[in-house]
Protein backbone atom coordinates (compact mmCIF):
# COMPACT_ATOMS: atom_id res chain seq x y z
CA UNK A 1 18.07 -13.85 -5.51
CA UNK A 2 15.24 -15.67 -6.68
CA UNK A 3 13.19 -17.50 -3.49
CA UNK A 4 11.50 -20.77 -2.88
CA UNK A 5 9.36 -21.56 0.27
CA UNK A 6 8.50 -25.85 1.06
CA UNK A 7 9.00 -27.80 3.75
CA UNK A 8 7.01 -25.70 6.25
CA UNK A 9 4.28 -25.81 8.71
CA UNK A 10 3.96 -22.10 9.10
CA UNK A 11 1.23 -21.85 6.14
CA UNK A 12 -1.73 -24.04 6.10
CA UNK A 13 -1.81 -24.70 2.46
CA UNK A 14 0.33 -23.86 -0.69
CA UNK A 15 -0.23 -20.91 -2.09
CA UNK A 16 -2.15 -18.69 0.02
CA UNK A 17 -1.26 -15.35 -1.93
CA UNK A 18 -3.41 -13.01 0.98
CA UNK A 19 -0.53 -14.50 3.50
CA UNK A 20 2.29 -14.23 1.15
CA UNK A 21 1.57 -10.58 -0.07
CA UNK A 22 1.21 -10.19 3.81
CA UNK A 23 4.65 -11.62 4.37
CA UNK A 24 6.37 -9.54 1.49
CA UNK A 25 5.11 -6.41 2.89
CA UNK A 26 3.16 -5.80 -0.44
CA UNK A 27 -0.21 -4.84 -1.14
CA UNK A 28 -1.96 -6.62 -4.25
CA UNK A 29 -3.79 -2.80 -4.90
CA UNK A 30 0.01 -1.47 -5.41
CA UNK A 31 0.48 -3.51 -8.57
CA UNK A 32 -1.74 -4.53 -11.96
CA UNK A 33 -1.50 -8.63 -12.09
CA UNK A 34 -1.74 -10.86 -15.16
CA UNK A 35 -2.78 -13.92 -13.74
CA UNK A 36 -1.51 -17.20 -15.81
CA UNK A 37 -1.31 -21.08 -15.30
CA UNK A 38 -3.78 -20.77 -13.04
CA UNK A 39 -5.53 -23.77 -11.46
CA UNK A 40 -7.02 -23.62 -7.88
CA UNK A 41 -9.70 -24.47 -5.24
CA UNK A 42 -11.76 -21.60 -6.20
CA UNK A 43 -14.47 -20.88 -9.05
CA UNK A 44 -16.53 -18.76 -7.86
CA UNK A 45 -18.64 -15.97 -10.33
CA UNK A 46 -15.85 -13.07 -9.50
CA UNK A 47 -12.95 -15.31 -10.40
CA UNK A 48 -12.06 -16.98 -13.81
CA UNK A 49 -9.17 -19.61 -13.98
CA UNK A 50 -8.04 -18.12 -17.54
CA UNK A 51 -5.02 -16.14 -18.29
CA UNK A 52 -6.14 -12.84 -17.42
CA UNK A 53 -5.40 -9.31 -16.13
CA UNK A 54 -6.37 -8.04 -13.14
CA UNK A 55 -6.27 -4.87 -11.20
CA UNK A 56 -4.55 -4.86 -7.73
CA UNK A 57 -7.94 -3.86 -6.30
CA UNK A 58 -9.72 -6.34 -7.88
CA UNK A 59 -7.49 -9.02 -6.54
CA UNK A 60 -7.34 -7.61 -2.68
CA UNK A 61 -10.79 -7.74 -2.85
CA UNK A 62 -10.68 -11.29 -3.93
CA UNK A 63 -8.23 -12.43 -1.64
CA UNK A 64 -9.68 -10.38 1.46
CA UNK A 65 -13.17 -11.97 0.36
CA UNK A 66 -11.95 -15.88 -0.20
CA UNK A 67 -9.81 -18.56 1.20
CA UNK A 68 -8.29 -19.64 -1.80
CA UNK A 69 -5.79 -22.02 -2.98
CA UNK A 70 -3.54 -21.44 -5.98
CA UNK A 71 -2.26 -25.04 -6.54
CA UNK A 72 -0.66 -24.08 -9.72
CA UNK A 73 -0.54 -19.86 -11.00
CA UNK A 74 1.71 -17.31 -11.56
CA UNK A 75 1.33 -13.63 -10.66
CA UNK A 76 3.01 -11.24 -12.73
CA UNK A 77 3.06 -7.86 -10.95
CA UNK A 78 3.39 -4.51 -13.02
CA UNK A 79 2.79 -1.23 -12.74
CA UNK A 80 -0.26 0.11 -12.56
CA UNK A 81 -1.55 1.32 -15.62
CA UNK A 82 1.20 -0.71 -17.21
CA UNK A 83 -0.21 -4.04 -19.29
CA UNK A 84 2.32 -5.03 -22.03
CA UNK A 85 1.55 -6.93 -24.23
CA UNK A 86 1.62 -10.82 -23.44
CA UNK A 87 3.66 -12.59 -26.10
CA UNK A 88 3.77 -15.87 -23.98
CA UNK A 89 1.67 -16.53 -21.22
CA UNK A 90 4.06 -17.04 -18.07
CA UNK A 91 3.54 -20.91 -16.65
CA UNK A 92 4.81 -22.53 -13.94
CA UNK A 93 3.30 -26.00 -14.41
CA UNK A 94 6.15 -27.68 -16.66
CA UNK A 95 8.51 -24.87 -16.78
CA UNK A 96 12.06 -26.50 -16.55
CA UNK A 97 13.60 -22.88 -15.93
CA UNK A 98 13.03 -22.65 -12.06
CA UNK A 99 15.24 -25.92 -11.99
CA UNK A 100 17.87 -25.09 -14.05
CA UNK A 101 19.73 -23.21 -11.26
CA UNK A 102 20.74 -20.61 -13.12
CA UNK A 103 19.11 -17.02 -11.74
CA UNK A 104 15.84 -16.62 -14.00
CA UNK A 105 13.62 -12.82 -13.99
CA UNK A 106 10.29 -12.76 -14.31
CA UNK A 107 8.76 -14.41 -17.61
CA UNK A 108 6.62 -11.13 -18.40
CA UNK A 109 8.14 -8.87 -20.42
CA UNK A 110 7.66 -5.45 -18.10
CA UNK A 111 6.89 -7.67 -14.92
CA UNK A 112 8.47 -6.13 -11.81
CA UNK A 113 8.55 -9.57 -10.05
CA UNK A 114 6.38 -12.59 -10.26
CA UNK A 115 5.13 -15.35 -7.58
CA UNK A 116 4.68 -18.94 -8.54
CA UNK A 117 2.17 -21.51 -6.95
CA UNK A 118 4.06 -25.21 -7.56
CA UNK A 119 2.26 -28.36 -7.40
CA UNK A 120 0.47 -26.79 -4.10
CA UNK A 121 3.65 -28.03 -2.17
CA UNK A 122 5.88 -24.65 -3.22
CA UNK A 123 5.67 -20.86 -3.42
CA UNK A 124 8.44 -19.52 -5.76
CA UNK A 125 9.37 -15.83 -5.88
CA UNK A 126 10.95 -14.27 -8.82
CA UNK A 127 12.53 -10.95 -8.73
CA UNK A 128 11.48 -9.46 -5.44
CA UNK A 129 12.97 -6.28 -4.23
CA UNK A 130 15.41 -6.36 -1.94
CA UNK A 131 13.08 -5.38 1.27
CA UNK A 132 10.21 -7.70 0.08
CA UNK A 133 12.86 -10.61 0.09
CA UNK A 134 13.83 -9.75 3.82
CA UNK A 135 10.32 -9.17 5.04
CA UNK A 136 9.44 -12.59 3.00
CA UNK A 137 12.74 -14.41 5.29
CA UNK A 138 11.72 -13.18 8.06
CA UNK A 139 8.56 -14.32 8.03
CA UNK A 140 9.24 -17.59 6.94
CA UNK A 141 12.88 -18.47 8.28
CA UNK A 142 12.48 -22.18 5.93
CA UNK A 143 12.72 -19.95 2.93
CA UNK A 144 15.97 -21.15 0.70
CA UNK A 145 17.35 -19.80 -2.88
CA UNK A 146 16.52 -21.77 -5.76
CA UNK A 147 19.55 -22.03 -6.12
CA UNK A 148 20.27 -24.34 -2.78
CA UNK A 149 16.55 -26.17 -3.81
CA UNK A 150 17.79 -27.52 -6.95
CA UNK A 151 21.64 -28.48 -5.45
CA UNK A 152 19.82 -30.36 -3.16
CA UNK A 153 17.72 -32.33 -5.53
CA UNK A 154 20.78 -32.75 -7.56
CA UNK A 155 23.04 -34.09 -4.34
């Protein structure tokens, strides 16, 4: 079940990805990341808004170091040591697919799961494991299916 998080007070901004991976129960230094989409509050030297990969470490370290906003991004987590080959960046910013309410997998090819920063108003979660998804619910009770999000902007 693919996740969407709005409509709450519990997170001072949309997307804080230290307090998400916190919530999931995931570390960012478990996974390589290609980062995509990406537009935020942050430009700092260490960080680069383009489509890029990253290693786990490397983004802990930026997230344990910054307060940063993703206002639009997606994180596609892989394996370490794993980077296919990017055919089509994964985007979030236009992408009718999260609306279609149909069940949609991660847009990397080789992507375990991936986390999408809406419009700073929405953190969508694609493909989570089982446990992450509960951890991620409990954490954040508000937390619907994308499904229910897009009957509701359809009723």
């Amino acid at each position: 079940m693919n996740l969407i998080l709005e409509r709450t007070d519990r997170v001072p901004f949309f997307t804080d990805m230290r307090a998400t991976l916190h919530a999931l129960g995931i570390s960012a230094s478990d996974f390589d990341w290609y980062l995509s989409d990406v537009e935020t509050n942050y430009y700092g030297e260490d960080f680069s808004p383009q489509d890029q990969w990253i290693t786990g470490v490397e983004l802990r370290r930026l997230l344990e170091c910054n307060e940063i906003q993703f206002i639009w991004a997606v994180f596609s987590a892989v394996p370490v040591g794993h980077r296919p080959t990017v055919l089509a960046a994964p985007y979030v910013q236009g992408n009718p697919d999260f609306w279609t309410g149909s069940e949609v997998g991660p847009q990397l090819q080789g992507a375990v799961f991936e986390i999408a920063c809406w419009d700073s108003s929405a953190t969508i979660l694609v493909g989570l494991p089982e446990v992450a998804q509960q951890r991620f619910l409990a954490a954040f009770p508000e937390t619907d299916s994308i499904q229910n999000a897009v009957l509701r902007r359809a009723g």
